[in-house]
Each structure stands twice: as C-alpha cells, then as structure tokens.
PDB file of N, CA and C in Angstrom:
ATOM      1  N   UNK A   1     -21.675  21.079 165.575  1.00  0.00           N
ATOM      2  CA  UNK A   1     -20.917  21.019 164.337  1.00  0.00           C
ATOM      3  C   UNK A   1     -21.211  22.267 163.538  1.00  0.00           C
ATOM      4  N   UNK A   2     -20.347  23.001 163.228  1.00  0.00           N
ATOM      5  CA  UNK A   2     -20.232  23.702 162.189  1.00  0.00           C
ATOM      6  C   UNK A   2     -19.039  24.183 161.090  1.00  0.00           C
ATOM      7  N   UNK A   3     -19.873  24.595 159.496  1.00  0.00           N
ATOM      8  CA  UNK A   3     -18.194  24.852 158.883  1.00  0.00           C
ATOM      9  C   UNK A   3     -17.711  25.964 159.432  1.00  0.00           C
ATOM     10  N   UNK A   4     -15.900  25.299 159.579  1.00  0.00           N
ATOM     11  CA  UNK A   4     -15.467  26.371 159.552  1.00  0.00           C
ATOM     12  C   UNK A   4     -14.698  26.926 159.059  1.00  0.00           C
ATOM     13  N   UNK A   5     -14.444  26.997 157.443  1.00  0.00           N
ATOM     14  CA  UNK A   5     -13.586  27.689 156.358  1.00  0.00           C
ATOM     15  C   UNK A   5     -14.173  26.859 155.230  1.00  0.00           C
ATOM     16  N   UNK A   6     -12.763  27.904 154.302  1.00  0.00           N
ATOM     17  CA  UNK A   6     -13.000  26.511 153.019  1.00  0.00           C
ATOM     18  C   UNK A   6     -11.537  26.364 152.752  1.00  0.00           C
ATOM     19  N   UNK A   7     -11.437  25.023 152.646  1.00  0.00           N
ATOM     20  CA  UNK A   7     -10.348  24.648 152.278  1.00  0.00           C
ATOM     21  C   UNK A   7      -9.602  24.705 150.443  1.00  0.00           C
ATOM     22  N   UNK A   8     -10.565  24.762 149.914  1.00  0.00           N
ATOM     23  CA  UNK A   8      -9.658  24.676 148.770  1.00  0.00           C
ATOM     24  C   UNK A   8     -11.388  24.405 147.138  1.00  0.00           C
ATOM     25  N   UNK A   9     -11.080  24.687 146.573  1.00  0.00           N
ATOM     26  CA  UNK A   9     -12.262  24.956 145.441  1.00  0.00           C
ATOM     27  C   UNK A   9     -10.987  23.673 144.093  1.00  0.00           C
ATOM     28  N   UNK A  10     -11.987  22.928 143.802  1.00  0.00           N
ATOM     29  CA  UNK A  10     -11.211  22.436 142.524  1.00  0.00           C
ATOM     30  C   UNK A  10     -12.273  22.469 141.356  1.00  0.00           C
ATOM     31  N   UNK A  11     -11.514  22.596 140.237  1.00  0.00           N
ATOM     32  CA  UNK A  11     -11.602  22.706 138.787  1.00  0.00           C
ATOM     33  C   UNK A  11     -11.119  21.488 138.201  1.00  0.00           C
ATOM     34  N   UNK A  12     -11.790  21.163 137.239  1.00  0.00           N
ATOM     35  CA  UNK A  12     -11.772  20.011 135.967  1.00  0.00           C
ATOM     36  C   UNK A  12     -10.905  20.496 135.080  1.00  0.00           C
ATOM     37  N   UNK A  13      -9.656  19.841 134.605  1.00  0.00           N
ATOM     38  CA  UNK A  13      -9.387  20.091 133.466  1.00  0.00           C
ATOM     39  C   UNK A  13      -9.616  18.831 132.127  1.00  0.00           C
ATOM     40  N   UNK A  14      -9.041  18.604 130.837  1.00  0.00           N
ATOM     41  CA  UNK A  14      -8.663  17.423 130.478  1.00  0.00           C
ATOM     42  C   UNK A  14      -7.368  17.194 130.506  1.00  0.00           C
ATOM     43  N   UNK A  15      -7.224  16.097 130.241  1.00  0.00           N
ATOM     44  CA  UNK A  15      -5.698  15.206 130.440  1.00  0.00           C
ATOM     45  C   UNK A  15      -4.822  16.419 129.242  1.00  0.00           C
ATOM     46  N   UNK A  16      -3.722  16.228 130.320  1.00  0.00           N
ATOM     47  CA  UNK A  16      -2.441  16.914 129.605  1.00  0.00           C
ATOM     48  C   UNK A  16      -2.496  18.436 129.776  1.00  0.00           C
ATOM     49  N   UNK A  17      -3.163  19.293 130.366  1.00  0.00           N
ATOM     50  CA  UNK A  17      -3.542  20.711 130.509  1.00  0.00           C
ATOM     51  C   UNK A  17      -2.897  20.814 131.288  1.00  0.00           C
ATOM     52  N   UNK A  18      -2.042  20.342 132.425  1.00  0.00           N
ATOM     53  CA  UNK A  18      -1.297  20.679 133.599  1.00  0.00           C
ATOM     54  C   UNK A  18      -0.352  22.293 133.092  1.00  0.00           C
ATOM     55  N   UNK A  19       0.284  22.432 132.069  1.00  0.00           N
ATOM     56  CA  UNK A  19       0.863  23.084 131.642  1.00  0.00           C
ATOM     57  C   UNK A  19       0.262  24.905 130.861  1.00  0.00           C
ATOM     58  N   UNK A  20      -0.966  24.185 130.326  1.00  0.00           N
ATOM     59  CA  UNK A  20      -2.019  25.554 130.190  1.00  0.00           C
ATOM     60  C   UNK A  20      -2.516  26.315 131.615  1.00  0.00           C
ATOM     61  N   UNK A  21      -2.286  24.903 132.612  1.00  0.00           N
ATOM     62  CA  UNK A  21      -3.280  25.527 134.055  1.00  0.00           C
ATOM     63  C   UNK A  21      -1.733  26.492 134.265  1.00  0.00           C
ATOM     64  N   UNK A  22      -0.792  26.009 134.406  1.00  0.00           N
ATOM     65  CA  UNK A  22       0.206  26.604 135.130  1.00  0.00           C
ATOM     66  C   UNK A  22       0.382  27.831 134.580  1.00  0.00           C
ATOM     67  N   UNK A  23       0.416  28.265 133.304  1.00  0.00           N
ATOM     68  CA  UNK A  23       0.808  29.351 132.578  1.00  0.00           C
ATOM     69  C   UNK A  23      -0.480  30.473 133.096  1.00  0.00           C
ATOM     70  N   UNK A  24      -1.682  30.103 133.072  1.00  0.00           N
ATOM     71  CA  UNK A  24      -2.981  30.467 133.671  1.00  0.00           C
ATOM     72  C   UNK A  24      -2.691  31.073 135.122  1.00  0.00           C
ATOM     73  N   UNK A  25      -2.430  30.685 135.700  1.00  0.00           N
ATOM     74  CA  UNK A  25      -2.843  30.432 137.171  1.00  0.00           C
ATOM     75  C   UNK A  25      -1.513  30.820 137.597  1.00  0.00           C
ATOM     76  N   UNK A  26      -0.383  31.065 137.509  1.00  0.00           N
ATOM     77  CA  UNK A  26       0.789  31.020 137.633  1.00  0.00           C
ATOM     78  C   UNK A  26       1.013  32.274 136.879  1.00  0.00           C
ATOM     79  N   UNK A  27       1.457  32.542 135.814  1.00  0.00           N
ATOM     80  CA  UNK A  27       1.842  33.312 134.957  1.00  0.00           C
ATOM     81  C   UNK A  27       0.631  34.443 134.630  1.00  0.00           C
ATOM     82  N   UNK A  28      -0.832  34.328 134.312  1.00  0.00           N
ATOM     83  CA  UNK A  28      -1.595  35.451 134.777  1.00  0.00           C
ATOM     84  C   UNK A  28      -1.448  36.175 135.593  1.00  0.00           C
ATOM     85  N   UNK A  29      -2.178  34.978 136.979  1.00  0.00           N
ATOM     86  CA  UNK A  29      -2.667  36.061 138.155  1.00  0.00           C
ATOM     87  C   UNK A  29      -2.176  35.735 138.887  1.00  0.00           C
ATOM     88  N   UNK A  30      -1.005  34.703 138.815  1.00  0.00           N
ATOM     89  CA  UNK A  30       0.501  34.955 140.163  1.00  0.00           C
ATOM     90  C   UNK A  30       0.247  34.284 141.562  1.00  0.00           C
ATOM     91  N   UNK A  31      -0.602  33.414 140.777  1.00  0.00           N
ATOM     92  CA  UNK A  31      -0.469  32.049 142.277  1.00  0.00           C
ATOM     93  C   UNK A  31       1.274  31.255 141.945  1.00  0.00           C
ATOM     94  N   UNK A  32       0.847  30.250 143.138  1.00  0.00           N
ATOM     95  CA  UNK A  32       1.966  29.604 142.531  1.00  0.00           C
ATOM     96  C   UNK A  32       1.485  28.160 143.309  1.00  0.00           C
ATOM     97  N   UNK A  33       2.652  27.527 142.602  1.00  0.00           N
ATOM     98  CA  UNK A  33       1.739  25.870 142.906  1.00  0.00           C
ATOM     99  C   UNK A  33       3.215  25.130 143.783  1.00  0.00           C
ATOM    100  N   UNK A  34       1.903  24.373 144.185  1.00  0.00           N
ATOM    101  CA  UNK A  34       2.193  23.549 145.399  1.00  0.00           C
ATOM    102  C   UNK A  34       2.406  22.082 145.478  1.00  0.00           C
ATOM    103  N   UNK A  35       2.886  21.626 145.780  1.00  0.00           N
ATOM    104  CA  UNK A  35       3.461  20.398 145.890  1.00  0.00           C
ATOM    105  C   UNK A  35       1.965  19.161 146.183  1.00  0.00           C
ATOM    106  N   UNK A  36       1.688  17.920 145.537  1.00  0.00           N
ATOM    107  CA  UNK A  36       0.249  17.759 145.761  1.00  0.00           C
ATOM    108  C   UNK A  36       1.393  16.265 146.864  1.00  0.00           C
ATOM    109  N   UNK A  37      -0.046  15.805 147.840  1.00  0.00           N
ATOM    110  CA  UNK A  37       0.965  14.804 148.222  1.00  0.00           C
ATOM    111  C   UNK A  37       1.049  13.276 147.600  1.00  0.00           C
ATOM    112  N   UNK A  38       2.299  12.382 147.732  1.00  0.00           N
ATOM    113  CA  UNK A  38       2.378  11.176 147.058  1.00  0.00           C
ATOM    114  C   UNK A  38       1.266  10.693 146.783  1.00  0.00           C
ATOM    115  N   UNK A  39       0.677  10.281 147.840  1.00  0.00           N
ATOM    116  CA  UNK A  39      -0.734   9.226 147.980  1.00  0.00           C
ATOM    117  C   UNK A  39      -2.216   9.384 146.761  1.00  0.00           C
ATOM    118  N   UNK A  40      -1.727  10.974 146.339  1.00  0.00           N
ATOM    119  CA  UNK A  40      -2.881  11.428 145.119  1.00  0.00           C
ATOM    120  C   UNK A  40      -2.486  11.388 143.899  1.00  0.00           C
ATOM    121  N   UNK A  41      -2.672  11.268 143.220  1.00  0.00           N
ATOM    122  CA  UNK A  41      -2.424  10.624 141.335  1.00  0.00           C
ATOM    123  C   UNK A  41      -1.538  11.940 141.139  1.00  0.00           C
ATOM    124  N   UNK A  42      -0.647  11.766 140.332  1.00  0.00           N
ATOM    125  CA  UNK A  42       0.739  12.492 139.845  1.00  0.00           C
ATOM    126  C   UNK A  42      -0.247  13.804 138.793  1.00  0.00           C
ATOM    127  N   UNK A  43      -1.420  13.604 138.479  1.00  0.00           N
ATOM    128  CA  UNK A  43      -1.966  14.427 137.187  1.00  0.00           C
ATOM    129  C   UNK A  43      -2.368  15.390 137.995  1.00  0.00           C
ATOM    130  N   UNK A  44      -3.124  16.563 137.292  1.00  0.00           N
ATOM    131  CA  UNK A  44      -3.266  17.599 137.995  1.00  0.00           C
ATOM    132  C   UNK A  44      -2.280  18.756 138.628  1.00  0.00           C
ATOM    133  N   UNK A  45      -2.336  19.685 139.434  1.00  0.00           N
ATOM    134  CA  UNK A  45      -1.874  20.156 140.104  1.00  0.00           C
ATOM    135  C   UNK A  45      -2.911  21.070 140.859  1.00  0.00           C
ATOM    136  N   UNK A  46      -1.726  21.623 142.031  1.00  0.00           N
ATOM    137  CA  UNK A  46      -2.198  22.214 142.785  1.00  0.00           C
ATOM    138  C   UNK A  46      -1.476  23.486 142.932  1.00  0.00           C
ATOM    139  N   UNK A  47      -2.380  24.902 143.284  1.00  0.00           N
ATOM    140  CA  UNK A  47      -2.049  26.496 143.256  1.00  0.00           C
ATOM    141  C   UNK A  47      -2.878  26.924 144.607  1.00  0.00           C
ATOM    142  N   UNK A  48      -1.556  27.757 145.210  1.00  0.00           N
ATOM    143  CA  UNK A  48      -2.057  28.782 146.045  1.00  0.00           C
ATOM    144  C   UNK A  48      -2.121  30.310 145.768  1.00  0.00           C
ATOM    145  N   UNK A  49      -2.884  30.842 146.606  1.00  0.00           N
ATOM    146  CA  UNK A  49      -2.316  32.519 146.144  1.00  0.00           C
ATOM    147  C   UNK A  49      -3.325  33.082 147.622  1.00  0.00           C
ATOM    148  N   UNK A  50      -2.846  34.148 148.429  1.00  0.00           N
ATOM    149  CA  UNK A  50      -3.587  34.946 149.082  1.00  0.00           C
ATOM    150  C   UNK A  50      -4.447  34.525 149.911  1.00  0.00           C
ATOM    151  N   UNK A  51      -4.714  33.095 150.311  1.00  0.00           N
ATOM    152  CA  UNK A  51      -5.088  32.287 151.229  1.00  0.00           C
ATOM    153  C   UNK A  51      -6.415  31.582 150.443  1.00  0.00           C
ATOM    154  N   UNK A  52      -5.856  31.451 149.116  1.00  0.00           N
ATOM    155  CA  UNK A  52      -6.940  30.589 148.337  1.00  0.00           C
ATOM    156  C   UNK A  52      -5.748  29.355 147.742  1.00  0.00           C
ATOM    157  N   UNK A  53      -6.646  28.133 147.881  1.00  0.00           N
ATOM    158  CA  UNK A  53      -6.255  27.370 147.632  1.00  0.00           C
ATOM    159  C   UNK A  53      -7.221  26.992 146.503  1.00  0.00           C
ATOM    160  N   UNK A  54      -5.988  26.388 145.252  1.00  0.00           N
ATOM    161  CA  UNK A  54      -6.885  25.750 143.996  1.00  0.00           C
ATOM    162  C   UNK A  54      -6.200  24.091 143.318  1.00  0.00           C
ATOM    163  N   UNK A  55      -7.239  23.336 143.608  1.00  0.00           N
ATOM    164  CA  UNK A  55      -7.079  22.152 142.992  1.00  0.00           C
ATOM    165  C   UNK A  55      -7.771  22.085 141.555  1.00  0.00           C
ATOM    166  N   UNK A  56      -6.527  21.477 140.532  1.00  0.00           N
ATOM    167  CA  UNK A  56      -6.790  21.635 139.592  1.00  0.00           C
ATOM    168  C   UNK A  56      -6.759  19.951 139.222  1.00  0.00           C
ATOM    169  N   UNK A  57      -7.836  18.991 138.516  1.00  0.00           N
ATOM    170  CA  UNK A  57      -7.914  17.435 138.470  1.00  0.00           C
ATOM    171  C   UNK A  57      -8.375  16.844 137.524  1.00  0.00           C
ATOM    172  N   UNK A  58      -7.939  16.301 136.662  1.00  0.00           N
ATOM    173  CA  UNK A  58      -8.131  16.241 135.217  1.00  0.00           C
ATOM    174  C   UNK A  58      -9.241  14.501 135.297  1.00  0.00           C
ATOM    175  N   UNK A  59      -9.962  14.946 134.137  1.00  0.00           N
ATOM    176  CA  UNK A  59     -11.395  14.885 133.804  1.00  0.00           C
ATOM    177  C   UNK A  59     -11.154  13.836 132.819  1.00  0.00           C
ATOM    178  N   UNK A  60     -11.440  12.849 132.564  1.00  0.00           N
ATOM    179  CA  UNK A  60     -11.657  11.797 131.433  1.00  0.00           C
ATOM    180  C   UNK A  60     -12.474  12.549 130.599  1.00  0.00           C
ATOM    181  N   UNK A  61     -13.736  12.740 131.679  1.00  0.00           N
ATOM    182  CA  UNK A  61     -14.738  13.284 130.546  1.00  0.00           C
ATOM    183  C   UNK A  61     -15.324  14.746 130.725  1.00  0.00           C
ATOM    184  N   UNK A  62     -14.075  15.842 130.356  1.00  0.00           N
ATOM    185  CA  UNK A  62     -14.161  17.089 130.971  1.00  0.00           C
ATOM    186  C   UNK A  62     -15.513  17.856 130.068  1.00  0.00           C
ATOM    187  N   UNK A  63     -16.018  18.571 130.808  1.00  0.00           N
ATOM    188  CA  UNK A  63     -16.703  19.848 130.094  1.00  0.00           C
ATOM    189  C   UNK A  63     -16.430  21.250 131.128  1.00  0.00           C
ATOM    190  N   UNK A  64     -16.531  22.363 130.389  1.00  0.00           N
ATOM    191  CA  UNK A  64     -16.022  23.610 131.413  1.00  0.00           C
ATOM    192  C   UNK A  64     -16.922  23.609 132.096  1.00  0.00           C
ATOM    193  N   UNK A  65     -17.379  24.172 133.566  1.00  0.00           N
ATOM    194  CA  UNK A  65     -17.989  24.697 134.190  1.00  0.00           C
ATOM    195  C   UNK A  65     -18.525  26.043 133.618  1.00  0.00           C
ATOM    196  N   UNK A  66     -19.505  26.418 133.400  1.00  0.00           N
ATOM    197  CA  UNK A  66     -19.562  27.632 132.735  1.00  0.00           C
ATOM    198  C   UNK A  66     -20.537  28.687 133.643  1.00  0.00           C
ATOM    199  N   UNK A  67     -20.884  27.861 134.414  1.00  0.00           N
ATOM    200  CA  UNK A  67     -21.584  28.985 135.939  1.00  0.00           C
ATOM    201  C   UNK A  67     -21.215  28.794 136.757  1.00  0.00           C
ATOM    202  N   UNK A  68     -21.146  27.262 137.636  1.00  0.00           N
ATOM    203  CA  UNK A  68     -20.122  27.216 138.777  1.00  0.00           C
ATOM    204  C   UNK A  68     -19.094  27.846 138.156  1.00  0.00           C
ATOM    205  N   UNK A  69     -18.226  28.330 139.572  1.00  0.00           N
ATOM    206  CA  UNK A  69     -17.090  29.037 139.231  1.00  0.00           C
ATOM    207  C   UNK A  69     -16.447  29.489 140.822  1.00  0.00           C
ATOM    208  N   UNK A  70     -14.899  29.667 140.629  1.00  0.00           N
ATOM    209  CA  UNK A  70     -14.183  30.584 142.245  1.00  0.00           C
ATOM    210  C   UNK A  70     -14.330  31.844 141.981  1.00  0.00           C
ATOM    211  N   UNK A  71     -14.571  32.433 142.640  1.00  0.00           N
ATOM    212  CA  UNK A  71     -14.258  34.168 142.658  1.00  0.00           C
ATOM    213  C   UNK A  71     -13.187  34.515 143.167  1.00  0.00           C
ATOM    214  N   UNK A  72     -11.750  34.686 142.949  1.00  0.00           N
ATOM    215  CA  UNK A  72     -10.582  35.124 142.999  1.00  0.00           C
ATOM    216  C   UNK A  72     -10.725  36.637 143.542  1.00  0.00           C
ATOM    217  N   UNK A  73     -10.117  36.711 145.063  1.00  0.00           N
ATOM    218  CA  UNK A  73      -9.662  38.357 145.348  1.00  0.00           C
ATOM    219  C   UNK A  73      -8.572  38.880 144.849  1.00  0.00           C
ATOM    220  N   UNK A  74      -8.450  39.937 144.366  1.00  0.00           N
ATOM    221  CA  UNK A  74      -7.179  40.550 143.899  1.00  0.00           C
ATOM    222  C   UNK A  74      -6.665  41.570 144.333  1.00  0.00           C
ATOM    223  N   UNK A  75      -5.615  41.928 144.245  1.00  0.00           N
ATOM    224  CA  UNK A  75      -5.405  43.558 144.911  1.00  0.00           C
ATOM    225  C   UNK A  75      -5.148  45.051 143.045  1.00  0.00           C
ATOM    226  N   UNK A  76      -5.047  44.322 142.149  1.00  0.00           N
ATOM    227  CA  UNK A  76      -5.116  45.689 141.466  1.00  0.00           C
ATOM    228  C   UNK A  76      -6.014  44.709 139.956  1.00  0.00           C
ATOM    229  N   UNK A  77      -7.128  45.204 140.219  1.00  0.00           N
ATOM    230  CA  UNK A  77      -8.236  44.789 138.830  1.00  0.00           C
ATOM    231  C   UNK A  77      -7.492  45.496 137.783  1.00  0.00           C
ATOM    232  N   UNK A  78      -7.494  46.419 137.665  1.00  0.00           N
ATOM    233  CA  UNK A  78      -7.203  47.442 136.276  1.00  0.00           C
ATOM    234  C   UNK A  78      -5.816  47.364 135.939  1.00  0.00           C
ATOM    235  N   UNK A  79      -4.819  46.155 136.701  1.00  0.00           N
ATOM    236  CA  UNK A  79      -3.588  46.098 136.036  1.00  0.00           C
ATOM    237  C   UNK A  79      -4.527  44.539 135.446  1.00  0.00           C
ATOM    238  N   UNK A  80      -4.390  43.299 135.857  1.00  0.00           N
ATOM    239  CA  UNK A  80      -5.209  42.199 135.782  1.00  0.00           C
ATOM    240  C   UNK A  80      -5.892  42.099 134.410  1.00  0.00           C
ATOM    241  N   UNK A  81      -7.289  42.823 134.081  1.00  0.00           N
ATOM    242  CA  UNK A  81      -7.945  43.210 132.718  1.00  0.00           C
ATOM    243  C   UNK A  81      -7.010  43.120 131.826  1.00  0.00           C
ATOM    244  N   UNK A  82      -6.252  44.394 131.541  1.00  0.00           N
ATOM    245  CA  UNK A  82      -5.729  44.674 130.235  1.00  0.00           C
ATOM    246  C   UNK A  82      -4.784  42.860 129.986  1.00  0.00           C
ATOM    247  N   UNK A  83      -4.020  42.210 130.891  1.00  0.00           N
ATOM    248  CA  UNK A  83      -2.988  41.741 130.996  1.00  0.00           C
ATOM    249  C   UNK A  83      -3.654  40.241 130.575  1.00  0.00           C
ATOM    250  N   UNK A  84      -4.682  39.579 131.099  1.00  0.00           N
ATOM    251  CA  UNK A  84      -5.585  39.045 130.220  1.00  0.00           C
ATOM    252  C   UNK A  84      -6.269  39.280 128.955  1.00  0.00           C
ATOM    253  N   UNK A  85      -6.335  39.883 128.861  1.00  0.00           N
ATOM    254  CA  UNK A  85      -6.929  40.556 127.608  1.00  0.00           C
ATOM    255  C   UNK A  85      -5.857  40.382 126.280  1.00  0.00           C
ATOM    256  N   UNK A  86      -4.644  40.693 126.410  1.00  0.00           N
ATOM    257  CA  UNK A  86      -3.478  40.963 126.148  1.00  0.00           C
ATOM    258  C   UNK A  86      -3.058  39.420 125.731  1.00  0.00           C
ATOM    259  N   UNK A  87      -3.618  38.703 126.586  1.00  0.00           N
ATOM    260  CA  UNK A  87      -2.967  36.800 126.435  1.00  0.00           C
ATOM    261  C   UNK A  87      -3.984  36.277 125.621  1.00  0.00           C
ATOM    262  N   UNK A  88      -5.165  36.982 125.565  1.00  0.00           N
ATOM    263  CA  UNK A  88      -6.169  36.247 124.620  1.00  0.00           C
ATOM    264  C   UNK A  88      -7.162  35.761 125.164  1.00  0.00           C
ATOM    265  N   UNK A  89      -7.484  36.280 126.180  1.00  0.00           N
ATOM    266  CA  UNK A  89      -8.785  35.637 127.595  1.00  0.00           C
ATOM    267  C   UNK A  89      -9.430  36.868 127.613  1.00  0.00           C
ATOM    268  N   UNK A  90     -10.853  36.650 126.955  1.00  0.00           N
ATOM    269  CA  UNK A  90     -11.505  37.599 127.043  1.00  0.00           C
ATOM    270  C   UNK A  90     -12.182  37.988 128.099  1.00  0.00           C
ATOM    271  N   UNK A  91     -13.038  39.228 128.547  1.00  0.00           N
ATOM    272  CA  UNK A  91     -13.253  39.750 129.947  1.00  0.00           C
ATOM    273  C   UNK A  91     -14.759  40.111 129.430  1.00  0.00           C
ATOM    274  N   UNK A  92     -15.392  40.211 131.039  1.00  0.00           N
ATOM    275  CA  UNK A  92     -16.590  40.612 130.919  1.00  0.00           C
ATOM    276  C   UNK A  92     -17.413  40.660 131.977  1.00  0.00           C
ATOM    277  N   UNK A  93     -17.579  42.151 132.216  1.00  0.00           N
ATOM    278  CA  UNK A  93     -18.481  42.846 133.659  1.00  0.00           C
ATOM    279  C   UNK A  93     -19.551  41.699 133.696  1.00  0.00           C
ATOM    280  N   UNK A  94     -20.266  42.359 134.788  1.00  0.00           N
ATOM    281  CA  UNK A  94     -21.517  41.677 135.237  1.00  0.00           C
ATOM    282  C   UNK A  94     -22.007  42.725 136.055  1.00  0.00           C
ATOM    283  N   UNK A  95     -23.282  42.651 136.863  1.00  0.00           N
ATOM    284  CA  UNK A  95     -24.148  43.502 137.211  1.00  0.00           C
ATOM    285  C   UNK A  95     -23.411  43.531 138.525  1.00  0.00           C
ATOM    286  N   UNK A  96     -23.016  44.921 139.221  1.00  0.00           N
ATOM    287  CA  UNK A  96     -22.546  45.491 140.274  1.00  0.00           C
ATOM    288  C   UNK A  96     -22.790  44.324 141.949  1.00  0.00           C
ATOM    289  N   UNK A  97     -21.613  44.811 142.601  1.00  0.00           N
ATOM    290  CA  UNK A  97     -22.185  43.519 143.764  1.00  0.00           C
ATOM    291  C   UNK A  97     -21.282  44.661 144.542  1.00  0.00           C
ATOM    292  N   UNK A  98     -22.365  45.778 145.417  1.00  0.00           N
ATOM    293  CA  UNK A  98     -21.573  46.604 146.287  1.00  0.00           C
ATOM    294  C   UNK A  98     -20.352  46.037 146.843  1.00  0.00           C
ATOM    295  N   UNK A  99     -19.593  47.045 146.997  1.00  0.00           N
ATOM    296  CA  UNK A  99     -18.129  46.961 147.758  1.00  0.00           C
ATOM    297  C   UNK A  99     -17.091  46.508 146.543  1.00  0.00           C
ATOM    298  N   UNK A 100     -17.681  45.774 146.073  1.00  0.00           N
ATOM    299  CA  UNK A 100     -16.509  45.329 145.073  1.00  0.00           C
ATOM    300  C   UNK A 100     -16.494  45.586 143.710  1.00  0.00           C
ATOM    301  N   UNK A 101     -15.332  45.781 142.636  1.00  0.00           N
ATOM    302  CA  UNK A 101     -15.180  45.843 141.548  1.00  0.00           C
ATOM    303  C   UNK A 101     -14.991  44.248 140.550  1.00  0.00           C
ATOM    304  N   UNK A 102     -15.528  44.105 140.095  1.00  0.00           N
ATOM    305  CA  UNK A 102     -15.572  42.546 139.327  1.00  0.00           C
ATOM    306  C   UNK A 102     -15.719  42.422 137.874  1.00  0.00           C
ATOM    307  N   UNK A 103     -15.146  41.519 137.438  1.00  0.00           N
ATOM    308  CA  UNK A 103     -15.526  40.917 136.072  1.00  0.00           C
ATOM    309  C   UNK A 103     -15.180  39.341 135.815  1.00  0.00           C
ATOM    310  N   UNK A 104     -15.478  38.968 134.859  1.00  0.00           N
ATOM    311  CA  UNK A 104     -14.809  36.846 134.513  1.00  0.00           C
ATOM    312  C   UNK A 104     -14.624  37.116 133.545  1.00  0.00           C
ATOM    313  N   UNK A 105     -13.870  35.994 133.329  1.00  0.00           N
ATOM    314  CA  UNK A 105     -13.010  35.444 132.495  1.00  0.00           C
ATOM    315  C   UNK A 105     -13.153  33.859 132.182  1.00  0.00           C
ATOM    316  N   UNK A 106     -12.649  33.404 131.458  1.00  0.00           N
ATOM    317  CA  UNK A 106     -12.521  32.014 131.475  1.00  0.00           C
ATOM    318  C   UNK A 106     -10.690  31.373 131.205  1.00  0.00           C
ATOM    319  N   UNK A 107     -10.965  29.995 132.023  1.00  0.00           N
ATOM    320  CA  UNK A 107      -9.391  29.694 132.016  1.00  0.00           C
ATOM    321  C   UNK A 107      -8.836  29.108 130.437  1.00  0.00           C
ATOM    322  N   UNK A 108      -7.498  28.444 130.350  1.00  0.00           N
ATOM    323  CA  UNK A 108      -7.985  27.401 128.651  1.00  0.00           C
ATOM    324  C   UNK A 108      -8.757  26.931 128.522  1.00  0.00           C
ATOM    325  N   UNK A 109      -9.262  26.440 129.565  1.00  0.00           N
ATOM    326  CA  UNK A 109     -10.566  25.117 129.418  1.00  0.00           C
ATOM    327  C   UNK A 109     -11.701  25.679 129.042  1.00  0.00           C
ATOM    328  N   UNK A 110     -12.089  26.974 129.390  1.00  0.00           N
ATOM    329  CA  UNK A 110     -13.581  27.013 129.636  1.00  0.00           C
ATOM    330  C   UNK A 110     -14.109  27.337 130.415  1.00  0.00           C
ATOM    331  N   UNK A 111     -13.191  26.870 131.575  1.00  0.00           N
ATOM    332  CA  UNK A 111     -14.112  27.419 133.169  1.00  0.00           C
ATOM    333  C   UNK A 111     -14.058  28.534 133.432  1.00  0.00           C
ATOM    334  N   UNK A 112     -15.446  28.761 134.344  1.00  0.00           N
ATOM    335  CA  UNK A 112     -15.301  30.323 134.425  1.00  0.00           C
ATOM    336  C   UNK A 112     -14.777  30.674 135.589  1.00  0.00           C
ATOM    337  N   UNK A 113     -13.956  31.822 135.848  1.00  0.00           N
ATOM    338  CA  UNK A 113     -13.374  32.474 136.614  1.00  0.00           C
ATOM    339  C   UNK A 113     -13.812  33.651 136.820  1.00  0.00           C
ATOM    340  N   UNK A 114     -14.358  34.250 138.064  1.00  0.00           N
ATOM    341  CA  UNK A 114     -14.496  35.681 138.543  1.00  0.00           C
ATOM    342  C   UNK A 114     -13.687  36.273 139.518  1.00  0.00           C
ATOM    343  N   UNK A 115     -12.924  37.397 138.960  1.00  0.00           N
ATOM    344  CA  UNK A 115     -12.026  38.298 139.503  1.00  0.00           C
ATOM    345  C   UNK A 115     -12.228  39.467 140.148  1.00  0.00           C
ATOM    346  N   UNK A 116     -12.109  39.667 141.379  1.00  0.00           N
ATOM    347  CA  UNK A 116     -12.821  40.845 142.358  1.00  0.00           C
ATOM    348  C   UNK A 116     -12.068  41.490 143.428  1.00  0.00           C
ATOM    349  N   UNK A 117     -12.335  42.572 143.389  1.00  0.00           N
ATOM    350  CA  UNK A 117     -11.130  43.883 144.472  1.00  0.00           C
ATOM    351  C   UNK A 117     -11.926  44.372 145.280  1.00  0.00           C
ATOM    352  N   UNK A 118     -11.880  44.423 146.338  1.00  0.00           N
ATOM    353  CA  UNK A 118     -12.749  44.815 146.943  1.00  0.00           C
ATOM    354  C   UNK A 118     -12.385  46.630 147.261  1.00  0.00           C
ATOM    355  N   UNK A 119     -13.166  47.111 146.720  1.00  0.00           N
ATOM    356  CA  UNK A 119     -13.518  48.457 147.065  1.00  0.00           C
ATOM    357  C   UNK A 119     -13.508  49.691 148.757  1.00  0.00           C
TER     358      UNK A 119
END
C-alpha cells in the first residue's frame, strides 16, 4: 500500500459564503467550479484549477485556518499580487523556499492561502 496523489484539499467556510468563495476562487485566481455530486449536501462548493482540486464545506462552527493552509501553483505571481491587493486581500512574503517565488494571502474567511510559481 501506498499514497498515490492527492485528491483534493478542503476548506471551512460559514454558512452562506458559497458566493464570497466563488468570487475568491473563481474571479481572483481563475479556478472554476465544479459540479459537487447529488448524494453530498447542496452547501458548499466545489473548484478546480491546474490539476488542483478544492472543496469548499461550510462549518456550523467555523474558525479560519490560519496555518494549515493549500499552496496554490500559479503561472504569473506578479500579475496575481497587485490584483489581490487591488480587491482588498492583503499579501505577504515569507522566508524564501528555493525554486519558487511565494507569498499568502487569506480568503473572506480567514483562511490562509499560499501562492507559488515555480522558478
């Protein structure tokens, strides 16, 4: 037995955010969402982008994640920055991790998000 991938990373939101996630996640950084199937509760949603999959599942009793977190690959950081920045999601380096260029962010909620290009 061994793993072999990852299938998909989910995030907490609270009830009724379906619409902040989408504008986020969608309208930021240009995933797009996916159809969840019948058998799973109508709340939430679900986003792909670039062979990342993100489940998004709302929380009775949400708090952000503020260290767990996905690290999102991107292909142009320095368009990304300003364009967040710009929506009101503030940014912020961290200590170098060869090969790649990086910084986070956080989503509406809180959670943190790290954004990375590889070099």
């Amino acid at each position: 037995m061994a793993v072999v991938g990852l299938d998909h990373v989910q995030l907490a939101i609270p009830e009724g955010g379906e619409d902040q996630a989408r504008a986020f996640f969608i309208g930021l950084l240009g995933m797009r969402e996916v159809t969840k199937p019948e058998t799973l509760s109508p709340k939430g949603c679900w986003f792909e982008g670039g062979g990342a999959n993100l489940h998004i599942g709302i929380d009775p009793d949400f708090r952000p994640a503020t260290k767990a977190h996905p690290a999102f690959l991107v292909d142009d950081l320095d368009e990304l920055r300003p364009r967040l920045e710009a929506a009101g999601f503030a940014t912020k380096g961290d200590k170098p991790v060869p090969g790649y260029a990086r910084f986070f962010t956080v989503d509406p909620f809180g959670n943190r998000i790290e954004l990375m290009q590889r070099l």
